[in-house]
C-alpha atoms as a PDB file:
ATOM      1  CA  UNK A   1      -3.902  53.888 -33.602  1.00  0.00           C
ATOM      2  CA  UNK A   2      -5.550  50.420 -32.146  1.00  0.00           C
ATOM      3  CA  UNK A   3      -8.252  53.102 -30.517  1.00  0.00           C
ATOM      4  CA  UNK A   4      -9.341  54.680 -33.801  1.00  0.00           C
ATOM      5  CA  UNK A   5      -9.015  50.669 -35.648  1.00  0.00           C
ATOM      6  CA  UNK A   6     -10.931  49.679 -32.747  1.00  0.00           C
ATOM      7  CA  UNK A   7     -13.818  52.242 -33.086  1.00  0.00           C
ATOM      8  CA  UNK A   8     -13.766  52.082 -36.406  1.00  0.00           C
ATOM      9  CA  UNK A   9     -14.756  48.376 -36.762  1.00  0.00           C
ATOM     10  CA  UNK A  10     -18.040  46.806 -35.235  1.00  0.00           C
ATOM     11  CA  UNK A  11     -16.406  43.651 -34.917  1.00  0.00           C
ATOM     12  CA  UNK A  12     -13.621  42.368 -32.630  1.00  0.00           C
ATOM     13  CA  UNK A  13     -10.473  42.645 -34.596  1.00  0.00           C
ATOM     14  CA  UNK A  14      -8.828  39.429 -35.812  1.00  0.00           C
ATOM     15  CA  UNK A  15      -6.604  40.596 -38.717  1.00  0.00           C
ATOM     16  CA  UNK A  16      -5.384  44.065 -39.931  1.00  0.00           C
ATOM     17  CA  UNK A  17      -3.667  44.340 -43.153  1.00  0.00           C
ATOM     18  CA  UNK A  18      -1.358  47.233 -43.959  1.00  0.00           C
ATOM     19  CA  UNK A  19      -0.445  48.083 -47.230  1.00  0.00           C
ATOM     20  CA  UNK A  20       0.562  51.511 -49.527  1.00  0.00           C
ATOM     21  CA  UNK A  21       0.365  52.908 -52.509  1.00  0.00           C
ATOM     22  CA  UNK A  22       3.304  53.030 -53.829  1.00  0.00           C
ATOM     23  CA  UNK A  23       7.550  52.501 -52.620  1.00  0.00           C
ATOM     24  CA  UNK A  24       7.664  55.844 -51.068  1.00  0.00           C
ATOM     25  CA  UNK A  25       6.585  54.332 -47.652  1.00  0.00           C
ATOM     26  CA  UNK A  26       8.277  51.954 -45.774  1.00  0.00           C
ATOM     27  CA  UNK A  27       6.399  50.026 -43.819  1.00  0.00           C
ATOM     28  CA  UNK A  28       7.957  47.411 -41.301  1.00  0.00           C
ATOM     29  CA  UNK A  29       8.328  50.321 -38.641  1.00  0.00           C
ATOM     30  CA  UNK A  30       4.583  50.650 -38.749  1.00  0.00           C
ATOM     31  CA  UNK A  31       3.693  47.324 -38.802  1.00  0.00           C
ATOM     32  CA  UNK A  32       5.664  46.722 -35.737  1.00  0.00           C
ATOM     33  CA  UNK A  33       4.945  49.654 -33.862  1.00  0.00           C
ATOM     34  CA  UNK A  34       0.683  48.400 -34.428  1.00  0.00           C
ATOM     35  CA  UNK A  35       1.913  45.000 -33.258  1.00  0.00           C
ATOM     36  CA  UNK A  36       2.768  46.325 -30.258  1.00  0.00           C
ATOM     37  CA  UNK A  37      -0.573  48.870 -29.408  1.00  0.00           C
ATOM     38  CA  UNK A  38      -1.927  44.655 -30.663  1.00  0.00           C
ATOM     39  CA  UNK A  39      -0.184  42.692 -28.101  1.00  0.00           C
ATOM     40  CA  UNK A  40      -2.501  40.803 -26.011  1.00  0.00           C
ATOM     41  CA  UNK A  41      -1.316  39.097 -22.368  1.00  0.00           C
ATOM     42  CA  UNK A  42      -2.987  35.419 -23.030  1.00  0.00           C
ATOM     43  CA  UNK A  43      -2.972  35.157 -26.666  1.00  0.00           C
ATOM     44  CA  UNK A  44      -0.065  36.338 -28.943  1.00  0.00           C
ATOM     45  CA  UNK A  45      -0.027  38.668 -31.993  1.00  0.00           C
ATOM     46  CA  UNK A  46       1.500  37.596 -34.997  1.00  0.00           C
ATOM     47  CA  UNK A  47       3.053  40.056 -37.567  1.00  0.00           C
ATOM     48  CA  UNK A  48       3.757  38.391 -41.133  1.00  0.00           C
ATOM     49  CA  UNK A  49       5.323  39.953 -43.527  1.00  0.00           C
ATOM     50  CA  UNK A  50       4.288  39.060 -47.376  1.00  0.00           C
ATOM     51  CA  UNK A  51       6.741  41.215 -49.145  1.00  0.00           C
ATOM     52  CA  UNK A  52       9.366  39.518 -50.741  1.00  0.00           C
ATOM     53  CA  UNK A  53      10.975  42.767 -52.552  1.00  0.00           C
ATOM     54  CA  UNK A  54      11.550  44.495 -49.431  1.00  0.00           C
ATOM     55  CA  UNK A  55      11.161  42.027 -46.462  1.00  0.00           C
ATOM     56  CA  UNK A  56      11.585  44.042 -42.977  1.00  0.00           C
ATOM     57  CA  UNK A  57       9.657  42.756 -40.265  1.00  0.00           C
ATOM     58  CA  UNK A  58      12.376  39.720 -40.043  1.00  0.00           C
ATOM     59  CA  UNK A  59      15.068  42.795 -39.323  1.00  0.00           C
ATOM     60  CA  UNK A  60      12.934  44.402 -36.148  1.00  0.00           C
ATOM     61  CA  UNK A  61      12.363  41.158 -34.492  1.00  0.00           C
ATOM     62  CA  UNK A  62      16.385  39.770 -34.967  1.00  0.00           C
ATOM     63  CA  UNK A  63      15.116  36.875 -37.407  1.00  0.00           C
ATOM     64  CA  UNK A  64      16.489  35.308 -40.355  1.00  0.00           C
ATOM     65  CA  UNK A  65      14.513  36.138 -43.220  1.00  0.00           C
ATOM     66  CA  UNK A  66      13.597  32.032 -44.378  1.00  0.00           C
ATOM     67  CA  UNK A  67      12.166  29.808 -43.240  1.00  0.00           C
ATOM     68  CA  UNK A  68       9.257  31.852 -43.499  1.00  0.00           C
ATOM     69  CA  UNK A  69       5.719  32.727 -45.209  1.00  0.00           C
ATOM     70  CA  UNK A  70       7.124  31.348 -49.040  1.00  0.00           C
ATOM     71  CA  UNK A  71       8.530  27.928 -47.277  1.00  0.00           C
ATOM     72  CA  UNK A  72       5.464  27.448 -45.497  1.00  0.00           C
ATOM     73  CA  UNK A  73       3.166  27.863 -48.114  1.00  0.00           C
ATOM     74  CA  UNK A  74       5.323  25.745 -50.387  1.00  0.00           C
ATOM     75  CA  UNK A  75       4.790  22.669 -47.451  1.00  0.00           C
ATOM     76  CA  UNK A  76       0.835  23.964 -46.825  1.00  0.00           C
ATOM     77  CA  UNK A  77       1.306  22.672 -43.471  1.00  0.00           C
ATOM     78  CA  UNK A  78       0.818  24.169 -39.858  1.00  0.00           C
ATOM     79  CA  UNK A  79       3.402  27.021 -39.795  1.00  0.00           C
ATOM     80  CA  UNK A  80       5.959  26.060 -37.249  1.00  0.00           C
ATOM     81  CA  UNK A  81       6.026  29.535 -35.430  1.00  0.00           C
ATOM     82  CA  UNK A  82       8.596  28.297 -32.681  1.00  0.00           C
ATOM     83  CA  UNK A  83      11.728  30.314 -34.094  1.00  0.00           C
ATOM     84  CA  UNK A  84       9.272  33.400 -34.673  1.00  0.00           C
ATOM     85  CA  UNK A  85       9.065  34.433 -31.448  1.00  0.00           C
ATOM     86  CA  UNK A  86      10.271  37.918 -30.952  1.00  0.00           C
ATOM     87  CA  UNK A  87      10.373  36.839 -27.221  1.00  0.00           C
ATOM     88  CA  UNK A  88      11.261  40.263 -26.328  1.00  0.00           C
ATOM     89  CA  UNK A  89       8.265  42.090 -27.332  1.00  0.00           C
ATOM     90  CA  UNK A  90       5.664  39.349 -27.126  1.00  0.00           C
ATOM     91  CA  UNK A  91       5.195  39.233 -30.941  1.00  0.00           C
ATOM     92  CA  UNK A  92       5.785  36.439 -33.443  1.00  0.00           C
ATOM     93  CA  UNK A  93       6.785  37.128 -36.516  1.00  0.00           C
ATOM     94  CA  UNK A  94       6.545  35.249 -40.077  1.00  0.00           C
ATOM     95  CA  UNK A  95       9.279  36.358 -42.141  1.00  0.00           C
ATOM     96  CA  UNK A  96       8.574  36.508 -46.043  1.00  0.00           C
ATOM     97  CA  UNK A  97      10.845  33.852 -46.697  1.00  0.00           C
ATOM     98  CA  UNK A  98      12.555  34.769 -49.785  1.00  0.00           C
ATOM     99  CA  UNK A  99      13.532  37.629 -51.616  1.00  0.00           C
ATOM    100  CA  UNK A 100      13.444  39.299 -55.001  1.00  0.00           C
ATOM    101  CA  UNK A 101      10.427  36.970 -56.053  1.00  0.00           C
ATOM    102  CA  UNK A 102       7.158  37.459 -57.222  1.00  0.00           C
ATOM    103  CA  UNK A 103       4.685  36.799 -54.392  1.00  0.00           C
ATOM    104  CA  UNK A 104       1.827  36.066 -56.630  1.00  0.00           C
ATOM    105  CA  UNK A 105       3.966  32.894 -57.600  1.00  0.00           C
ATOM    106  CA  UNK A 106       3.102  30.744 -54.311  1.00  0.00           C
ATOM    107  CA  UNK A 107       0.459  33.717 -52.676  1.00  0.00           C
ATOM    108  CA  UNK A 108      -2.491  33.774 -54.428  1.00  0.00           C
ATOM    109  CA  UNK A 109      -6.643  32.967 -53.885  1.00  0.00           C
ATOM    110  CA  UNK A 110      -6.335  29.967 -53.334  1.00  0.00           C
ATOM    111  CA  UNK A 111      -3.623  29.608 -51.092  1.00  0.00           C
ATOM    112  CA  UNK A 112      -4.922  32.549 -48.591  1.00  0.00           C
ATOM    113  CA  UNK A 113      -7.932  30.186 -48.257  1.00  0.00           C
ATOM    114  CA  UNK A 114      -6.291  28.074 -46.380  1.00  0.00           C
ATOM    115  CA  UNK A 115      -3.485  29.756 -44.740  1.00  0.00           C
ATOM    116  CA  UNK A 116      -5.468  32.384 -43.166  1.00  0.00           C
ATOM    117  CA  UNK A 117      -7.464  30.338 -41.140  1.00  0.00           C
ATOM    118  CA  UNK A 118      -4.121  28.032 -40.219  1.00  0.00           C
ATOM    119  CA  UNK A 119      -2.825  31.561 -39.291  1.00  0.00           C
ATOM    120  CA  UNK A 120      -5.635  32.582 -36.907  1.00  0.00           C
ATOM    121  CA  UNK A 121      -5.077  29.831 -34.805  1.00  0.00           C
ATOM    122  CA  UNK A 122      -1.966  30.873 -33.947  1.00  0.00           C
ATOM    123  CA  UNK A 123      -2.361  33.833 -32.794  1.00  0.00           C
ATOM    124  CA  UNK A 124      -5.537  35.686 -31.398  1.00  0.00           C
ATOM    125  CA  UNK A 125      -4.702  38.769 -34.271  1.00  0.00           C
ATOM    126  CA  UNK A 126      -2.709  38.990 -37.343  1.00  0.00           C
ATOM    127  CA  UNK A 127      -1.066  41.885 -38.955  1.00  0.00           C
ATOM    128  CA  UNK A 128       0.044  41.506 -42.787  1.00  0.00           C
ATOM    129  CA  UNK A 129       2.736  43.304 -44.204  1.00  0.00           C
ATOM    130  CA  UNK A 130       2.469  44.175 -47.845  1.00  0.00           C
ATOM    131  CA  UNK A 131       4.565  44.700 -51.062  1.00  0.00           C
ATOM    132  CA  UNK A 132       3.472  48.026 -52.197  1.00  0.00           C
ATOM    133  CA  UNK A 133       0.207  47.921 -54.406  1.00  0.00           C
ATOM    134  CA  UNK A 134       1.836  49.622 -57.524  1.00  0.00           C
ATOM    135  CA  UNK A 135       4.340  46.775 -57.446  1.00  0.00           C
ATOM    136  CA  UNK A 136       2.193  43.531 -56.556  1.00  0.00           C
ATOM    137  CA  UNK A 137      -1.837  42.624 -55.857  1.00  0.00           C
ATOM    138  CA  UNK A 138      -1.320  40.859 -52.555  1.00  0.00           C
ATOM    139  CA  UNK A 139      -2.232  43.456 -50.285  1.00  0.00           C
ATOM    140  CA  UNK A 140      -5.946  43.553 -51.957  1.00  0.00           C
ATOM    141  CA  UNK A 141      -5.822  39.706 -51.953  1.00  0.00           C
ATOM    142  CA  UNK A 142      -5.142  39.931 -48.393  1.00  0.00           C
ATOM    143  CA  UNK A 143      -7.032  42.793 -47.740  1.00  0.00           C
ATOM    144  CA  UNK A 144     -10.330  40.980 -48.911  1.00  0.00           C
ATOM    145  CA  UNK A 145     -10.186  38.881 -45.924  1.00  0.00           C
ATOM    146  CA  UNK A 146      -9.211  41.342 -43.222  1.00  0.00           C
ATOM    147  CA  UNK A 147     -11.543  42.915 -40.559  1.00  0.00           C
ATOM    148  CA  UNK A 148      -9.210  46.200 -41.178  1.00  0.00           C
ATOM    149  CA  UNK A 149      -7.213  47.816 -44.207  1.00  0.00           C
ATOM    150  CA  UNK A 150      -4.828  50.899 -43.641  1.00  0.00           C
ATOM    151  CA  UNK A 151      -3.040  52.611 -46.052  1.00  0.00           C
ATOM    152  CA  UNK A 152       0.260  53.634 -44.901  1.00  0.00           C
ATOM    153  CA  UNK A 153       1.240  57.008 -46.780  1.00  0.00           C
ATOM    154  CA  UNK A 154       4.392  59.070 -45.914  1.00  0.00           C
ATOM    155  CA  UNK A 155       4.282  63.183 -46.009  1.00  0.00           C
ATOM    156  CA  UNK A 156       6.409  64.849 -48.386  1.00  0.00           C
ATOM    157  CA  UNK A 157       6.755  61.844 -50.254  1.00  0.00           C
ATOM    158  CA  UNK A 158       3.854  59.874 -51.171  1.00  0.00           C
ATOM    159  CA  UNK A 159       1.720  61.372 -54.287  1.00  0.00           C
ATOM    160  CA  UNK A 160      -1.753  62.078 -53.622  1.00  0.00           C
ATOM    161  CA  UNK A 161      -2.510  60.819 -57.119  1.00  0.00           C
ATOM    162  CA  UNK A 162      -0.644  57.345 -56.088  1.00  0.00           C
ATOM    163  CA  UNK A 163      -2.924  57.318 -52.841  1.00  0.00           C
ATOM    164  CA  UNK A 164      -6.120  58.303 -55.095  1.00  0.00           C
ATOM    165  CA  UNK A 165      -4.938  55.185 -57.425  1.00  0.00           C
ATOM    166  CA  UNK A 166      -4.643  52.920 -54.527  1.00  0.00           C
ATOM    167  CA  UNK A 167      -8.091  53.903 -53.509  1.00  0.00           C
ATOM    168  CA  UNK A 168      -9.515  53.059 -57.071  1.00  0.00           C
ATOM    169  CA  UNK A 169      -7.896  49.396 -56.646  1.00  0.00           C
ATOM    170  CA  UNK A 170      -9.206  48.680 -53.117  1.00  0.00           C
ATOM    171  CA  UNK A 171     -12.756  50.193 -54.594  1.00  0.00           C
ATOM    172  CA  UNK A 172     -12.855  47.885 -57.665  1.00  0.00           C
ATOM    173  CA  UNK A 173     -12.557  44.998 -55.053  1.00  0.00           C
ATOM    174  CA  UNK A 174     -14.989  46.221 -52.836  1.00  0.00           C
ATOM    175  CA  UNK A 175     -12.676  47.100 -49.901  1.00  0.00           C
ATOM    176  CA  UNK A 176     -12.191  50.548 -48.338  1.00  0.00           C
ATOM    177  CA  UNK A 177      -9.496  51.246 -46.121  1.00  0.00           C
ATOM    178  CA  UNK A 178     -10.259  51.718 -42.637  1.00  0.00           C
ATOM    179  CA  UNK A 179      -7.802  54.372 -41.672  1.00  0.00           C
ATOM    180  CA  UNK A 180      -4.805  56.367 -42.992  1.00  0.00           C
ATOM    181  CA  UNK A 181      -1.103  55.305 -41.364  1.00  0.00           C
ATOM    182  CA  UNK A 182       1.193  58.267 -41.203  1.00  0.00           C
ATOM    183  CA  UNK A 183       4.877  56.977 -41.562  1.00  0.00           C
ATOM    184  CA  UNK A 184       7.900  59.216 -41.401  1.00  0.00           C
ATOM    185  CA  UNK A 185      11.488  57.571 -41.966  1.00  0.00           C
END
């Protein structure tokens, strides 16, 4: 997978975002699993997880779910990425913070123009986690930033006219998705 992102982008990659089309796919798994293909030996990869529906990536790396991305947007200060550590697997992790909330409340333009960059400096790649794109617009606010988009779509269970859909919303932004994630659960 970090191979094909690799050759599929002229420029080093510095942040991946991950989204899908609809609920069908889960996502943390992959997310994760890209993390580690990420991982670097002098500089860390961070994995930060911006759905608040469904948060998972706090789950993989043993984290409590806040304080995370919501309470650290809510400060707009330097993320204090300390207790993200998953010091197992050389990852850190952002947990969404919350749950059951509408992202779009505190995650928005304006706020990923300034958080982005604070994020970058943490770590020498980032890897966003997304709320499905039938159910919220962050992953193409995110996405609009990021030196990589995949769309995560599970066999048997995604819809081809839900991945078409997606498509048509990445397209009206201007993005196209760099590469199709396979996820089975």
């Amino acid at each position: 997978m970090r191979a094909n992102i690799e050759l599929a982008c002229p420029q080093p990659i510095r942040s991946v975002v991950l989204l899908s089309p609809d609920d069908s796919v889960p996502t943390a798994d992959a997310v994760w699993n890209l993390g580690l293909a990420f991982r670097g030996d002098t500089s860390p990869t961070l994995l930060a997880d911006s759905d608040t529906v469904d948060p998972g990536l706090h789950l993989k790396a043993h984290l409590d779910l806040a304080p995370g991305l919501r309470q650290w947007l809510e400060q707009k200060g330097q993320p204090d990425l300390a207790s993200a550590t998953a010091r197992d697997h050389g990852l850190l992790v952002l947990a969404a913070g919350c749950s059951n909330e509408d992202p779009l409340q505190w995650l928005n333009t304006e706020s990923i123009g300034w958080f982005a960059p604070a994020l970058m400096a943490c770590a020498e790649r980032v890897i966003w986690r997304t709320p499905p794109l039938d159910q919220s617009p962050v992953g193409v606010l995110l996405a609009g930033s990021a030196d990589a988009v995949l769309m995560a779509v599970r066999p048997g269970h995604t819809r081809r006219s839900r991945v078409k859909r997606a498509r048509r919303i990445l397209a009206q932004a201007g993005i196209t998705a760099t590469g199709t994630v396979l996820v089975e659960s």
